[in-house]
Protein backbone atom coordinates (compact mmCIF):
# COMPACT_ATOMS: atom_id res chain seq x y z
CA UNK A 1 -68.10 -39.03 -40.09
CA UNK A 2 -69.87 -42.20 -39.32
CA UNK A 3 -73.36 -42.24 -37.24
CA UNK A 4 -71.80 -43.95 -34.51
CA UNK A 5 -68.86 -41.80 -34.55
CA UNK A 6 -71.06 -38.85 -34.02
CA UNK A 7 -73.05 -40.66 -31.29
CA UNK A 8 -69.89 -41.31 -29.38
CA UNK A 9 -68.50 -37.39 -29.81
CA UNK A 10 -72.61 -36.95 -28.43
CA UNK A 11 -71.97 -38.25 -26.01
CA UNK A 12 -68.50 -37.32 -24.69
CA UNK A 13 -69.68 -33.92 -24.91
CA UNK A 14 -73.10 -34.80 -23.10
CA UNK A 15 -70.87 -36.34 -19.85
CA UNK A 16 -68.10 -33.73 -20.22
CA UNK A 17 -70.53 -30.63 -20.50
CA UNK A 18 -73.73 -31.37 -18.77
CA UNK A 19 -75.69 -30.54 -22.13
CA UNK A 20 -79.45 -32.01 -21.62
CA UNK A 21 -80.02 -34.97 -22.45
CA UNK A 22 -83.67 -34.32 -24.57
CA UNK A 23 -81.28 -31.67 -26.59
CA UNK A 24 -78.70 -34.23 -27.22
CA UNK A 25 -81.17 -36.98 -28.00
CA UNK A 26 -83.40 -35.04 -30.54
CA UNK A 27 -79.94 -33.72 -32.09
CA UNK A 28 -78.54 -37.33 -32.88
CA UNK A 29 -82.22 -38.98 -33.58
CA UNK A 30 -82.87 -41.61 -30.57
CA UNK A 31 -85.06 -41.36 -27.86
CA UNK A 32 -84.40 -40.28 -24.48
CA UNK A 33 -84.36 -43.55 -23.22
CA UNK A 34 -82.09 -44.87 -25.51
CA UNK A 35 -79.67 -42.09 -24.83
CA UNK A 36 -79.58 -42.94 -21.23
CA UNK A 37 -79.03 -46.39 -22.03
CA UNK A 38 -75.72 -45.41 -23.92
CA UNK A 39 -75.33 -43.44 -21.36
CA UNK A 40 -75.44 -45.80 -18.38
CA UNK A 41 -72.86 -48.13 -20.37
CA UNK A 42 -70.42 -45.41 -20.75
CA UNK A 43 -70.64 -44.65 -17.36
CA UNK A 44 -70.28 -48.66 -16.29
CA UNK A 45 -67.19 -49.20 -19.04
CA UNK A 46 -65.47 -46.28 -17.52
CA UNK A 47 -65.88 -47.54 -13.98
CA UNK A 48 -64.70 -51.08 -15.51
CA UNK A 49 -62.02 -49.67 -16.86
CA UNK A 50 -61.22 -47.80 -13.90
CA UNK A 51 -61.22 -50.74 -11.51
CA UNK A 52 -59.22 -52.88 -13.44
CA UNK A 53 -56.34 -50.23 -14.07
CA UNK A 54 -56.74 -50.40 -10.13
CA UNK A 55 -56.26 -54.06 -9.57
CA UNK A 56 -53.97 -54.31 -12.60
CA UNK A 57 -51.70 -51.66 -9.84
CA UNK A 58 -52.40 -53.62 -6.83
CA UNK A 59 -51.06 -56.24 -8.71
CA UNK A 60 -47.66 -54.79 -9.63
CA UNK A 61 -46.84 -53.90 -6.28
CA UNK A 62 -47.36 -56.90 -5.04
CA UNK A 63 -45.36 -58.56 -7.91
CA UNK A 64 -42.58 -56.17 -6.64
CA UNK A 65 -42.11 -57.01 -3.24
CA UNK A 66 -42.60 -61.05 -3.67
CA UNK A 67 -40.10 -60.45 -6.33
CA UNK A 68 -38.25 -58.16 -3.54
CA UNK A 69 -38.49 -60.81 -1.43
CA UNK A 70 -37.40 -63.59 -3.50
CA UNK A 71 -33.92 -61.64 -3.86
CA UNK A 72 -33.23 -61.64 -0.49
CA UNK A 73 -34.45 -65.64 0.23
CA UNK A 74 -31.51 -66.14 -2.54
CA UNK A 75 -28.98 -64.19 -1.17
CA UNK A 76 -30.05 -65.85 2.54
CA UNK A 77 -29.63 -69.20 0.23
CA UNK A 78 -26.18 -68.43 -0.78
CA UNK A 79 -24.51 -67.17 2.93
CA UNK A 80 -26.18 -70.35 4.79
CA UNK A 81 -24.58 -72.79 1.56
CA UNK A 82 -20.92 -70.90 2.14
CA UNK A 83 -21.80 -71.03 5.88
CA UNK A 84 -22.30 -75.22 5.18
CA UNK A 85 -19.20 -75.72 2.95
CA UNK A 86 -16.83 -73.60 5.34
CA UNK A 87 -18.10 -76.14 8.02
């Protein structure tokens, strides 16, 4: 297992379980400080990631109902041109 691997696993388990952070840090050889760091950008990728999955939905919904909508301007389209021709 790679360093980096085992700095990740670190510090899943370190979010996940509450473990403290001096503990964690002396196991996997960085200072405290650095471990926050890591710790910090874990916690700002997963808010990230959270907010886009977010707008990513907000998205799709409203790609439904303009698509939604859409449908019925076309069927509107198609009565009013029969409408016109049977005049």
């Amino acid at each position: 297992m790679t360093n980096t691997s085992r700095v990740n696993i670190k510090l899943h388990e370190l979010i996940e379980t509450g473990a403290p952070i001096i503990e964690v840090a002396s196991e996997i050889g960085v200072s405290t400080k650095q471990l926050k760091a890591w710790i910090a950008q874990v916690h700002k990728e997963s808010f990230d990631t959270n907010k886009n999955k977010f707008i990513l939905m907000k998205v799709e919904e409203h790609l439904q109902h303009t698509s939604r909508e859409r449908e019925v301007l076309l069927k509107a389209a198609k009565i009013f041109a029969r409408e016109m021709k049977d005049t």
